[in-house]
Protein backbone atom coordinates (compact mmCIF):
# COMPACT_ATOMS: atom_id res chain seq x y z
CA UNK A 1 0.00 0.00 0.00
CA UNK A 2 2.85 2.03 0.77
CA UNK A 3 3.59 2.33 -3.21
CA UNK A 4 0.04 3.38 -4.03
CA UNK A 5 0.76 6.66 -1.25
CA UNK A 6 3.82 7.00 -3.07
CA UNK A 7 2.05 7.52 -6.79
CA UNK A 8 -0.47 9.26 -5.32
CA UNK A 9 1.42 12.21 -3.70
CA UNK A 10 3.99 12.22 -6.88
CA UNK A 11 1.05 12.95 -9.11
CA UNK A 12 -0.48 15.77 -6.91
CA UNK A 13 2.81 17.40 -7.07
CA UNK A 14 2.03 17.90 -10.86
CA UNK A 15 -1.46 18.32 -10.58
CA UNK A 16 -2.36 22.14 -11.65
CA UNK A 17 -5.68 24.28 -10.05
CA UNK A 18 -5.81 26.34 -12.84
CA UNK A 19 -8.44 25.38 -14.83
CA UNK A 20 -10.97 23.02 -14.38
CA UNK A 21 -13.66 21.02 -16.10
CA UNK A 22 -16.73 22.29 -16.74
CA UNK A 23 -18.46 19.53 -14.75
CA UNK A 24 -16.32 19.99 -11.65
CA UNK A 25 -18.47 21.89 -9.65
CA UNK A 26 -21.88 20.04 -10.63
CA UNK A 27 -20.18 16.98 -9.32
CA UNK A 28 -21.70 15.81 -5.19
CA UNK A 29 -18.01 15.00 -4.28
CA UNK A 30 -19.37 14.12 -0.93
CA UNK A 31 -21.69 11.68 -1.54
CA UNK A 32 -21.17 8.10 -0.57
CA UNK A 33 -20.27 6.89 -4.27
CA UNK A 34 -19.94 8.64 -7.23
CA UNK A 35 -19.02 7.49 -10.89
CA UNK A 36 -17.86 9.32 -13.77
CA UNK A 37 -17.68 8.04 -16.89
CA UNK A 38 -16.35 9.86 -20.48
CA UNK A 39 -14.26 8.77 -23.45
CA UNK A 40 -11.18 8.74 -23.47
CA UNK A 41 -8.45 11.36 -23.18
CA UNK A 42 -11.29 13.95 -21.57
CA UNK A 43 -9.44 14.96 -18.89
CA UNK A 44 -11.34 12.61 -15.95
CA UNK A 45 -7.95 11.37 -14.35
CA UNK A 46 -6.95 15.49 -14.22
CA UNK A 47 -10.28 16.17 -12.12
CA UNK A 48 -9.98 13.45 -9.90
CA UNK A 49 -6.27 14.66 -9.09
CA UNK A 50 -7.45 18.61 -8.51
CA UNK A 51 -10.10 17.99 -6.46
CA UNK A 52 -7.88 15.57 -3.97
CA UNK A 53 -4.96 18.41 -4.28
CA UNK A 54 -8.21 21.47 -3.33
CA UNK A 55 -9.41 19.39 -0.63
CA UNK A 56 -5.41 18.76 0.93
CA UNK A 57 -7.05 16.17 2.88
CA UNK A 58 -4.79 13.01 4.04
CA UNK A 59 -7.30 10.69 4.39
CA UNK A 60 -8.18 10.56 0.57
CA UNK A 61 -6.45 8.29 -1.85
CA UNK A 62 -6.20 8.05 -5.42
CA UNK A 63 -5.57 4.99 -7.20
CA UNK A 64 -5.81 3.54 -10.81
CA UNK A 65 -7.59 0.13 -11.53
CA UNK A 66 -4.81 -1.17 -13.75
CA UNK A 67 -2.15 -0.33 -10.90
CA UNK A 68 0.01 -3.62 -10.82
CA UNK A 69 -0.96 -3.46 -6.91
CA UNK A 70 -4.03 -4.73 -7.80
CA UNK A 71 -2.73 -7.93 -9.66
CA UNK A 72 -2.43 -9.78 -5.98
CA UNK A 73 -5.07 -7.51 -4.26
CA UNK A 74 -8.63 -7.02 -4.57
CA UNK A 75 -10.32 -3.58 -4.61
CA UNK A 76 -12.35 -4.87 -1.46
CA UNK A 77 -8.47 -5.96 0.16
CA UNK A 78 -7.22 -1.60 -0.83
CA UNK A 79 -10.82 -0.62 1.12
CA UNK A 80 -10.70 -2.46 4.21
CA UNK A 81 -7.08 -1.60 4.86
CA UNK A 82 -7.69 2.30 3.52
CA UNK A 83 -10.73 2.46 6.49
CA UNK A 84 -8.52 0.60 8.97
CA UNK A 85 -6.27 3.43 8.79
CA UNK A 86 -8.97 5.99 8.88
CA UNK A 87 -9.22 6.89 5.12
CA UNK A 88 -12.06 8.83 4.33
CA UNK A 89 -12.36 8.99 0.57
CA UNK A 90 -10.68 6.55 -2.05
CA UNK A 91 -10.79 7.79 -5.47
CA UNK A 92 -10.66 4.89 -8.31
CA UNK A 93 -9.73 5.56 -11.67
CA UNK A 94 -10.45 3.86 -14.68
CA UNK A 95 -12.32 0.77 -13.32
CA UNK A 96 -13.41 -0.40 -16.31
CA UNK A 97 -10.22 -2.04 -16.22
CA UNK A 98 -10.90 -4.03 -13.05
CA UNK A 99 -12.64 -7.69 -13.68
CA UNK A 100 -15.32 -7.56 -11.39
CA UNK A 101 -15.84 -4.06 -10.82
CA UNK A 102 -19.51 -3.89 -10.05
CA UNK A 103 -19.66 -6.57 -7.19
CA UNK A 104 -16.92 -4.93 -5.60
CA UNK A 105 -17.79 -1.54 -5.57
CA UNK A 106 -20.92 -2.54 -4.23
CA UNK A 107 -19.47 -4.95 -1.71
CA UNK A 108 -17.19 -1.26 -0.61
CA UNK A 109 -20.65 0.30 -0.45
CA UNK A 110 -22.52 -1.95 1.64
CA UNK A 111 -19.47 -3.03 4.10
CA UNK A 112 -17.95 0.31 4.76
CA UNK A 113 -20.70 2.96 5.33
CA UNK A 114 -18.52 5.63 5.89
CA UNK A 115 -16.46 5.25 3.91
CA UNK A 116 -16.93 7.72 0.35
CA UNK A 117 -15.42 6.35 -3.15
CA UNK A 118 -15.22 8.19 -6.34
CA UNK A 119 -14.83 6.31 -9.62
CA UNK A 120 -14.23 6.82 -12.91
CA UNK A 121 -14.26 4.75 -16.13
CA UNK A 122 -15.11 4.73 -19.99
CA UNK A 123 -18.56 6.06 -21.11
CA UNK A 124 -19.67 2.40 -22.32
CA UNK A 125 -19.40 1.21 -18.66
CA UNK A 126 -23.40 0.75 -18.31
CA UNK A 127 -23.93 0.69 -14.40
CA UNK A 128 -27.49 -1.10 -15.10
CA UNK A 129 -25.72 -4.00 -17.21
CA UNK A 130 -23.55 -4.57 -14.41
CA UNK A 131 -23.77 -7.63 -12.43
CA UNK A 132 -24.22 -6.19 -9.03
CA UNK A 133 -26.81 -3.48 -8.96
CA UNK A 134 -25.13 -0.61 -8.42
CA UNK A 135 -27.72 1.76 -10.19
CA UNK A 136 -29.36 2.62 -6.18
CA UNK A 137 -25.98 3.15 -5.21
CA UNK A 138 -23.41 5.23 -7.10
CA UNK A 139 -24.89 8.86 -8.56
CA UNK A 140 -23.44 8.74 -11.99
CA UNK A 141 -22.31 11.47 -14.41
CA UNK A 142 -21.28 11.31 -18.15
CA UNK A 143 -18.18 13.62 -19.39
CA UNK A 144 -17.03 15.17 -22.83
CA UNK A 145 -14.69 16.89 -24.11
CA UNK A 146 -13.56 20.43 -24.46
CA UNK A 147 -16.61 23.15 -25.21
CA UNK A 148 -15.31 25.44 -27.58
CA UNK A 149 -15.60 28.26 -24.15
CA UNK A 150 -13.35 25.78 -22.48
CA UNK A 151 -10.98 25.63 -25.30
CA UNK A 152 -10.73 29.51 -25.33
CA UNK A 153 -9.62 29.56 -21.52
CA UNK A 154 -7.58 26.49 -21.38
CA UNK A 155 -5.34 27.35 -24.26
CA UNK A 156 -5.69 31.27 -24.64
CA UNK A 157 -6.63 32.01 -21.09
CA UNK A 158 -9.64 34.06 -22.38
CA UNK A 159 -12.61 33.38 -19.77
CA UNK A 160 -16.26 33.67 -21.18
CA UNK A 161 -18.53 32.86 -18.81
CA UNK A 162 -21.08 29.95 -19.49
CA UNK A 163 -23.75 30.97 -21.58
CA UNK A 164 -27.04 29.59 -21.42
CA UNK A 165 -29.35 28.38 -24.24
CA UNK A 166 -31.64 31.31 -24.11
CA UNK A 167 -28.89 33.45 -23.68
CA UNK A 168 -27.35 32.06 -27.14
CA UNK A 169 -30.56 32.12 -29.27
CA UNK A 170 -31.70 35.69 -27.76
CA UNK A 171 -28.14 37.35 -28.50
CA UNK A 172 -26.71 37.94 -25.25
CA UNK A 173 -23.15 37.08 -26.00
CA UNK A 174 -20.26 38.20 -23.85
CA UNK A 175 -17.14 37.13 -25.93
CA UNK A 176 -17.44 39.28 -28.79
CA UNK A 177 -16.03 41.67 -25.49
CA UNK A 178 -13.04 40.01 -25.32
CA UNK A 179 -12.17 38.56 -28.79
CA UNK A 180 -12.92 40.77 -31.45
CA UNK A 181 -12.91 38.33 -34.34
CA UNK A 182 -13.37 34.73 -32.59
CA UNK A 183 -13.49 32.81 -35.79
CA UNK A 184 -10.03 32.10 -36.56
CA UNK A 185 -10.27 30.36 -33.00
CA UNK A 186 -12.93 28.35 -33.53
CA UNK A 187 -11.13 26.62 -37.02
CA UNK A 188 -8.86 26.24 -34.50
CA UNK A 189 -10.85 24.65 -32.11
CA UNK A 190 -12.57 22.78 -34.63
CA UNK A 191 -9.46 20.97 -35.17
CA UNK A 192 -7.50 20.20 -32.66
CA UNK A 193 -9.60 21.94 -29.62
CA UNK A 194 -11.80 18.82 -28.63
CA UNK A 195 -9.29 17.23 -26.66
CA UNK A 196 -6.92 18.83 -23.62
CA UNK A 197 -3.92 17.16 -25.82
CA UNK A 198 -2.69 19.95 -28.29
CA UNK A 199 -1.06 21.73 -25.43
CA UNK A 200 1.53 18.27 -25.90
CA UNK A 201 3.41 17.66 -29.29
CA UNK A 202 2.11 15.36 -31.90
CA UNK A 203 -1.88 15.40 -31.51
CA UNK A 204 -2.44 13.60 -34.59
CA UNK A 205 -0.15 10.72 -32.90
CA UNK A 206 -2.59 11.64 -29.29
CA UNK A 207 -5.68 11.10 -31.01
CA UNK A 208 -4.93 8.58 -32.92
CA UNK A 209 -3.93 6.21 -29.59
CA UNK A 210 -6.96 6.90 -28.06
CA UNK A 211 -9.26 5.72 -31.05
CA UNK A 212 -6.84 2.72 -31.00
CA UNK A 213 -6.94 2.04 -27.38
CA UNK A 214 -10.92 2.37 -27.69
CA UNK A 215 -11.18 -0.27 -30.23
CA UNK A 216 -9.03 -2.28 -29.32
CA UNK A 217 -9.20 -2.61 -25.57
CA UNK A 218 -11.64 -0.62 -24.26
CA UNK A 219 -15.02 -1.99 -25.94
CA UNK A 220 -13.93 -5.48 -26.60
CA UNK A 221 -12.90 -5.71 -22.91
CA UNK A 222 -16.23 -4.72 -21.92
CA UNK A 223 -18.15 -6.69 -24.30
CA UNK A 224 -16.15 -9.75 -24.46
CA UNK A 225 -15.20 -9.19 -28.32
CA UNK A 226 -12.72 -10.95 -30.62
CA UNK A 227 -9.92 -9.40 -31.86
CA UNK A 228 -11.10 -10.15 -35.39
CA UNK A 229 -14.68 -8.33 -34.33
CA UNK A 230 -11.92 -5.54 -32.96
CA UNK A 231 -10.70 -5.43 -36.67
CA UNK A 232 -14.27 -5.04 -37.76
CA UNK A 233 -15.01 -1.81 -35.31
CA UNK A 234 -11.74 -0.27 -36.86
CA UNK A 235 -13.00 -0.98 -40.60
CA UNK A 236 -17.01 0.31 -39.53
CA UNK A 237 -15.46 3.45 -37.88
CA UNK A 238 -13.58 4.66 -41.28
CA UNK A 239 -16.70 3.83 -43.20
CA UNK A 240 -18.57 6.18 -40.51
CA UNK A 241 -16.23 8.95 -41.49
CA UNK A 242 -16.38 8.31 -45.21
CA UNK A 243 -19.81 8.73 -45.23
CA UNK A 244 -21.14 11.24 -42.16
CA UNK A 245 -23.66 12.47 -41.87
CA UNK A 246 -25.47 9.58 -43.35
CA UNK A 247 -28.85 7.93 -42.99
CA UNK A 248 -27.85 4.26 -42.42
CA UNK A 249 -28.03 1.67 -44.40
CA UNK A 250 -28.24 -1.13 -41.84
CA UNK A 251 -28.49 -4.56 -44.33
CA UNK A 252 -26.02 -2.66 -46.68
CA UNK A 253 -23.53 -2.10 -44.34
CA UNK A 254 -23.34 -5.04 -42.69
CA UNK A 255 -23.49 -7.09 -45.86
CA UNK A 256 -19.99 -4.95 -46.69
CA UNK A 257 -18.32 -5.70 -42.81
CA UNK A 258 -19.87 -9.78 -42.93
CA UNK A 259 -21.68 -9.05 -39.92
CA UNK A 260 -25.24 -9.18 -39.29
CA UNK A 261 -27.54 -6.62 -38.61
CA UNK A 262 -27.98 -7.22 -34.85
CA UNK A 263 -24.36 -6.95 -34.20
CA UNK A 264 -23.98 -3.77 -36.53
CA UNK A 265 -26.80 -2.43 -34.40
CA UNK A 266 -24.69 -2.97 -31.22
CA UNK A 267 -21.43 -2.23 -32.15
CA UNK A 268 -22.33 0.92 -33.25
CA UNK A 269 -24.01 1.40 -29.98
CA UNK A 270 -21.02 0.95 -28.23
CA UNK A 271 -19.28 3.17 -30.64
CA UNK A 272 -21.61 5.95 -29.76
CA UNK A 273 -21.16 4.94 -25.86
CA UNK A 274 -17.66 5.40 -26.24
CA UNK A 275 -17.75 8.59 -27.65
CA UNK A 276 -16.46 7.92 -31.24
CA UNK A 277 -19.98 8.81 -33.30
CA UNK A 278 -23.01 9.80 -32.38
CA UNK A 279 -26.44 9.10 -33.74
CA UNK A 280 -29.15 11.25 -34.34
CA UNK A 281 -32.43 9.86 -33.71
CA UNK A 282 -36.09 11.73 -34.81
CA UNK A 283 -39.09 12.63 -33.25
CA UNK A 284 -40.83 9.31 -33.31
CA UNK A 285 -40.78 9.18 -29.69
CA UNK A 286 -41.24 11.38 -26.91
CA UNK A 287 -38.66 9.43 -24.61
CA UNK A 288 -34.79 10.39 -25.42
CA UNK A 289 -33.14 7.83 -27.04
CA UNK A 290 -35.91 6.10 -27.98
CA UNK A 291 -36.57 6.98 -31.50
CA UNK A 292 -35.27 5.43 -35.10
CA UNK A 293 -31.86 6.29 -35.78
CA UNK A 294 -32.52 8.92 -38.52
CA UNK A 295 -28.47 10.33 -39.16
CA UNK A 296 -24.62 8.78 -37.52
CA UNK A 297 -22.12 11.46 -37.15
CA UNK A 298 -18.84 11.10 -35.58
CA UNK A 299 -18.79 12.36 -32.26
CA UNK A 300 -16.90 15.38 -32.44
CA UNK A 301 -15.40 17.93 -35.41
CA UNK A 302 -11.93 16.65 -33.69
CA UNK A 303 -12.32 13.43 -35.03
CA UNK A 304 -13.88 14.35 -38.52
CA UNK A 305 -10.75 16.48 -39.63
CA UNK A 306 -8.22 12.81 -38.01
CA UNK A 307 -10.04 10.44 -39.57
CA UNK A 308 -10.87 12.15 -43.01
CA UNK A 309 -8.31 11.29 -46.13
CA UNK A 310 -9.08 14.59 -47.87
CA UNK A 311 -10.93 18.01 -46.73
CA UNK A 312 -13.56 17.18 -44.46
CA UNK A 313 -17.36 18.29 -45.60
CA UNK A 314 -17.94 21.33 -44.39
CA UNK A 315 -21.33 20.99 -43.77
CA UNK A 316 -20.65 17.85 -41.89
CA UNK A 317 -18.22 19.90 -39.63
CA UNK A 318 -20.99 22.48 -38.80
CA UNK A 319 -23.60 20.11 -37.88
CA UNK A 320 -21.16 17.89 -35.88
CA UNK A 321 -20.23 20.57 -33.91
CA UNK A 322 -23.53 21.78 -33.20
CA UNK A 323 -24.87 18.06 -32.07
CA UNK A 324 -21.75 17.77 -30.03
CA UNK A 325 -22.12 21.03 -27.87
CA UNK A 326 -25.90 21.06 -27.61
CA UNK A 327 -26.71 17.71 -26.68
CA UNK A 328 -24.62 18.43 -23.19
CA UNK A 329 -27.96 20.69 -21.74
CA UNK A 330 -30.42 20.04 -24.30
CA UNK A 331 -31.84 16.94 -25.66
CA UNK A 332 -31.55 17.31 -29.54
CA UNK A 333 -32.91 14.84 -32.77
CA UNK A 334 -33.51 15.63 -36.23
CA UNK A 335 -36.06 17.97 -37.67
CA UNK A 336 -38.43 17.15 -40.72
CA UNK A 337 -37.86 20.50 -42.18
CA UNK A 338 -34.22 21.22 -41.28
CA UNK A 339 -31.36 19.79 -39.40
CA UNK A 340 -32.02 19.38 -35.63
CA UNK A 341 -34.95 20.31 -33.40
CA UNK A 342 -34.43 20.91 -29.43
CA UNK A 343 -37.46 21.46 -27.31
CA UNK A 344 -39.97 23.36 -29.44
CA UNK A 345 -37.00 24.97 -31.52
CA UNK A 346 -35.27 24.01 -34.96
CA UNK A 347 -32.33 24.76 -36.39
CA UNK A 348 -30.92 24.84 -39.55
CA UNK A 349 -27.24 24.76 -40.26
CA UNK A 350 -25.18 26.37 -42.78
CA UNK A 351 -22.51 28.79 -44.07
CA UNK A 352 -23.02 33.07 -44.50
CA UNK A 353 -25.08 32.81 -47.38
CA UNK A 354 -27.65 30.38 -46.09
CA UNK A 355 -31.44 31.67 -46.80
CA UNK A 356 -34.35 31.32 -44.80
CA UNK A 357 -36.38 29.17 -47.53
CA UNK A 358 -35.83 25.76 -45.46
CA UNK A 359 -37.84 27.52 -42.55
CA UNK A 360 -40.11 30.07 -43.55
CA UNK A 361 -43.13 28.43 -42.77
CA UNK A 362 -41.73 26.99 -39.46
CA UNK A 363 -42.48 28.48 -35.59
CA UNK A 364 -39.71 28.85 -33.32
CA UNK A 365 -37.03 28.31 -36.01
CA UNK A 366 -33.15 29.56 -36.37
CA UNK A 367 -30.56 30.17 -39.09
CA UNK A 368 -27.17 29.43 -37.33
CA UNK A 369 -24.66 30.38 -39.87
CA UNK A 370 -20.53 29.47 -39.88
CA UNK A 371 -18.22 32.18 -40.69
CA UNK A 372 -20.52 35.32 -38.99
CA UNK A 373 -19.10 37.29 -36.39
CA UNK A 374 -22.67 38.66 -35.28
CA UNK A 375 -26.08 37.38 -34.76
CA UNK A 376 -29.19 39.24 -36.05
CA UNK A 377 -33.24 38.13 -35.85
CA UNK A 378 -33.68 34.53 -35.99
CA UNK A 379 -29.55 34.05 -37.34
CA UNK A 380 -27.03 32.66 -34.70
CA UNK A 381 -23.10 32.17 -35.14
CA UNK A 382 -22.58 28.90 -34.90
CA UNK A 383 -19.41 29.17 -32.41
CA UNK A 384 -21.98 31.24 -30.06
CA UNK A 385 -23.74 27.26 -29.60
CA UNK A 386 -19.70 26.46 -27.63
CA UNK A 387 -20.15 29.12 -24.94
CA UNK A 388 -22.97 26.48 -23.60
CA UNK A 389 -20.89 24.39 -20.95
């Protein structure tokens, strides 16, 4: 156990306060058990670390679930001793890695009452698929990646407050005070902005690990996949981003991958739970999530440029963006008469010269337009849509 103090006070020691994630202060730290899951390379290890390093509390303890402590120890074995020695708060990261993780964490909930643990894992860790119920036991909370605000302060140290959705669509903007032409930062951010990695040399190298790591380790491990069905995720992503946005195909594209339609249905749920595409679902049904899948985008602009062999669709830029950043506060699917609806609001998506045609006969409807500085009416930036988180 001794070695486990050791890592943990080495990585405080290079843990920054400066900036933290938009989700940091949502988060009940101080609850009994509390799980975060996100895609990789999000920056969930970082938050763990800064609020153990705020709190300068001995009785906390970080650990990771892959720690080669834990390959003649049990997470249970780490708990009992932590409380015997009057920890207060462990803090477990990546636990998808753990076999097991559920019972155990449970177990630590029911046999050590006072004793608090935050976790953290990838975003296709489903607590109600787990074997132990831990769904009446550990508050969960889902993490993404950088909001173009976040981008602004993190790498330019410009700080826009949070902007609500009203806020957005009604004009009341604060950044145009501090940047006085913000769109050659969000190309920027559109880029290479997604992920807290371009601060560190080679981010096409970065990126590329983590879409690696996720196919190959992260959702076979938690499914139980082949590495031949591993091959098969790699070849179904790249014909994702050939295609996106796209209204699938299911028979055809499982006929081209030799898979059938019931696994191409859940592997590119998983996908979407690990936070490589996202699909857009219509209005079919009032529950969220429970409509036909109606477009697949990747998840984020970050990963459109990366995975693209020429100049990415512009159009499929804008709209990813916009589905990426909304979807955090607002509960978005597609529109009959333009791109995306929200709430009694649609939204269609396109560069400076886009008309109002698509929506002249439709209530409650926006223009947001790339490559505008200003809003006007019933037009909207599109960058103004990354001041929401």
């Amino acid at each position: 156990m001794d070695s486990l103090y050791q890592k943990h006070r080495t990585l405080l020691a290079s843990t920054t306060l400066s900036f933290k994630r938009y989700i940091f202060d949502k988060l009940p730290w101080n609850s009994r058990m509390v799980g975060i899951v996100g895609p990789r390379g999000v920056g969930k290890t970082t938050m763990l670390l800064q609020y153990i390093k705020e709190q300068n509390d001995s009785d906390f303890l970080y650990v990771s679930a892959d720690d080669i402590y834990f390959a003649s120890h049990r997470l249970t074995d780490l708990a009992d001793d932590f409380y015997r020695l009057g920890g207060k708060q462990i803090f477990i990261d990546e636990i998808h890695k753990y076999k097991d993780w559920s019972i155990e964490l449970k177990n630590i909930y029911d046999f050590y009452p006072k004793l608090k643990v935050v976790f953290t894992g990838s975003s296709i860790l489903d607590i109600r698929k787990g074997i132990a119920d831990l769904s009446r036991r550990a508050l969960m909370f889902a993490m993404q990646g950088f909001s173009f605000r976040e981008y602004l302060l993190f790498y330019h140290n410009i700080d826009v407050p949070v902007h609500s959705f009203e806020d957005i669509i009604g004009h009341h903007v604060s950044l145009l005070d501090k940047v006085e032409h913000p769109i050659p930062l969000f190309k920027e951010y559109l880029q290479t902005g997604y992920y807290p990695l371009a601060t560190e040399d080679n981010f096409n190298i970065r990126l590329g690990q983590i879409i690696n790591l996720t196919l190959e380790m992260d959702i076979p491990q938690f499914a139980n996949l082949s590495v031949s069905t591993a091959r098969k995720l790699k070849r179904l992503l790249l014909v994702i981003a050939e295609s996106v946005p796209f209204k699938p195909n299911f028979s055809s594209i499982a006929a081209k991958l030799e898979i059938s339609r019931n696994s191409l249905e859940e592997y590119t749920s998983l996908m979407e739970d690990a936070g490589l595409i996202a699909r857009l679902r219509d209005q079919t049904s009032g529950i969220i999530g429970l409509g036909k899948v109606d477009k697949i985008y990747l998840d984020n602009t970050n990963l459109v440029y990366y995975l693209s062999e020429k100049e990415p669709s512009i159009g499929n830029v804008r709209e990813t963006f916009f589905l990426n950043q909304i979807r955090v506060n607002n509960p978005v699917k597609s529109s009959s008469v333009a791109d995306f609806k929200t709430g009694k609001y649609t939204f269609e998506i396109g560069g400076k010269n886009k008309t109002q045609e698509q929506i002249k006969d439709t209530k409650n409807a926006y223009i947001v337009k790339d490559d505008i500085e200003y809003g006007y009416k019933n037009v909207i930036p599109l960058w103004a849509f990354g001041l929401n988180y």
